[in-house]
Protein backbone atom coordinates (compact mmCIF):
# COMPACT_ATOMS: atom_id res chain seq x y z
CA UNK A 1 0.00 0.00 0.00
CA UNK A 2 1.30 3.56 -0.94
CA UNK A 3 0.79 6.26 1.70
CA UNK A 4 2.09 9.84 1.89
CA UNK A 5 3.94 11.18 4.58
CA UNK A 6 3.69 14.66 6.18
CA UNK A 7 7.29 15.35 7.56
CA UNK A 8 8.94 18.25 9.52
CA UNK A 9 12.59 18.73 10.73
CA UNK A 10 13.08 21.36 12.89
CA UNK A 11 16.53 21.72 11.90
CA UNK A 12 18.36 20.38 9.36
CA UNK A 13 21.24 20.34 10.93
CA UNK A 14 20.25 19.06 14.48
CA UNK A 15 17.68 16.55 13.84
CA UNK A 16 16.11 13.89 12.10
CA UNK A 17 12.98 13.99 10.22
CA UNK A 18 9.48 13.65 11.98
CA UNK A 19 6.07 12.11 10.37
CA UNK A 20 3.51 14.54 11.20
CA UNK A 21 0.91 12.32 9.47
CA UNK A 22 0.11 10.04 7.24
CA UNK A 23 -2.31 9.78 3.85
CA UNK A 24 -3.26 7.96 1.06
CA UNK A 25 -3.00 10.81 -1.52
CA UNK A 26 -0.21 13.34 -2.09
CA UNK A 27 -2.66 15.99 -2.48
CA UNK A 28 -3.78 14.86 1.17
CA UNK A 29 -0.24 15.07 2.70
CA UNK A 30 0.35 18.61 1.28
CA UNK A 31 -2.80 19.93 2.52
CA UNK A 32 -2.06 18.46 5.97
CA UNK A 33 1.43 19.84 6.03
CA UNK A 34 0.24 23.44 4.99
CA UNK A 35 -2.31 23.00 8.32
CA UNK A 36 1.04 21.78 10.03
CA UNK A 37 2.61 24.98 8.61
CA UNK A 38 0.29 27.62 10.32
CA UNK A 39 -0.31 25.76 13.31
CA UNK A 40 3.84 26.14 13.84
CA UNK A 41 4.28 28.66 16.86
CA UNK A 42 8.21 28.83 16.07
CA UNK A 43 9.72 29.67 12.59
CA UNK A 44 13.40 29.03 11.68
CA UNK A 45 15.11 29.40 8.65
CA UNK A 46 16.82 26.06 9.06
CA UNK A 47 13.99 23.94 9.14
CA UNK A 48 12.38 21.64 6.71
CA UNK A 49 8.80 20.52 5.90
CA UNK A 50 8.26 17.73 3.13
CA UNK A 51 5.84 15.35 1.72
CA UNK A 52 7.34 11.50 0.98
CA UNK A 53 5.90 8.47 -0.55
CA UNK A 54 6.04 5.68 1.83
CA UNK A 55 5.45 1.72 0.45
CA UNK A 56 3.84 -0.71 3.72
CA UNK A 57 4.36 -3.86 2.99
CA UNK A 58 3.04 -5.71 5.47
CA UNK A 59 -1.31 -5.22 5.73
CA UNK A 60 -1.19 -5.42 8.92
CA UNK A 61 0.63 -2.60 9.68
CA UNK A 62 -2.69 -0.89 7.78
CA UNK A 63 -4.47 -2.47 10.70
CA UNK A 64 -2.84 -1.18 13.39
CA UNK A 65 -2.42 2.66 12.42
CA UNK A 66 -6.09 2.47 11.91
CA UNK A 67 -6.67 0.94 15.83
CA UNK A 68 -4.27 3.99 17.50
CA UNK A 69 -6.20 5.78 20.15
CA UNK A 70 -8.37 8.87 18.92
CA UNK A 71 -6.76 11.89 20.15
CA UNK A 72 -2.66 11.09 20.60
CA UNK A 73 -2.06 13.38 17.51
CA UNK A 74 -4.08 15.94 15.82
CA UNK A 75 -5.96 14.61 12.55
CA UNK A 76 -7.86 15.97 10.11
CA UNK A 77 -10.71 14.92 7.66
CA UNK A 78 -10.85 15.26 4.26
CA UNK A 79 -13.17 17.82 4.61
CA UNK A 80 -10.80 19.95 6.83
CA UNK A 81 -8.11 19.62 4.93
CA UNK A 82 -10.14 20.87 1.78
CA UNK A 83 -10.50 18.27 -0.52
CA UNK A 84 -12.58 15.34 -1.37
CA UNK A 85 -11.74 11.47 -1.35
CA UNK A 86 -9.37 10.05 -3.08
């Protein structure tokens, strides 16, 4: 299964990539990281936000992102984010 990561590093020199969330379109990820973008508090110049295509291999992985508890992270609907299905 393809997904679409939403990824921020808060500096590119100091850290490692972070998966904000994930999605099953690229337009989906984008949207999600420009929500990501203006919810930021803190702005640097050295820090980097990008969208990557991600390949699970294993279904069941599918299964258990879809059983995490409501509410650990912030996530947004289609409908938030702007667009519509798939």
């Amino acid at each position: 299964m393809k997904v679409y990561a939403a990824m921020y590093r808060p500096c590119i020199y100091e850290s490692a990539d972070s998966v904000l969330s994930l999605h099953t379109t690229m337009a989906g990820a984008e949207a999600a990281l420009e929500k990501h973008k203006a919810e930021q508090p803190f702005k640097s110049a050295h820090e980097c936000w990008d969208v990557e295509e991600m390949e699970i291999v294993d279904d069941n992985a599918v299964n258990v992102w879809s059983t995490l508890t409501p509410g650990t992270s912030k996530e947004y609907t289609d409908e938030e984010l702007g667009i519509g299905g798939k």
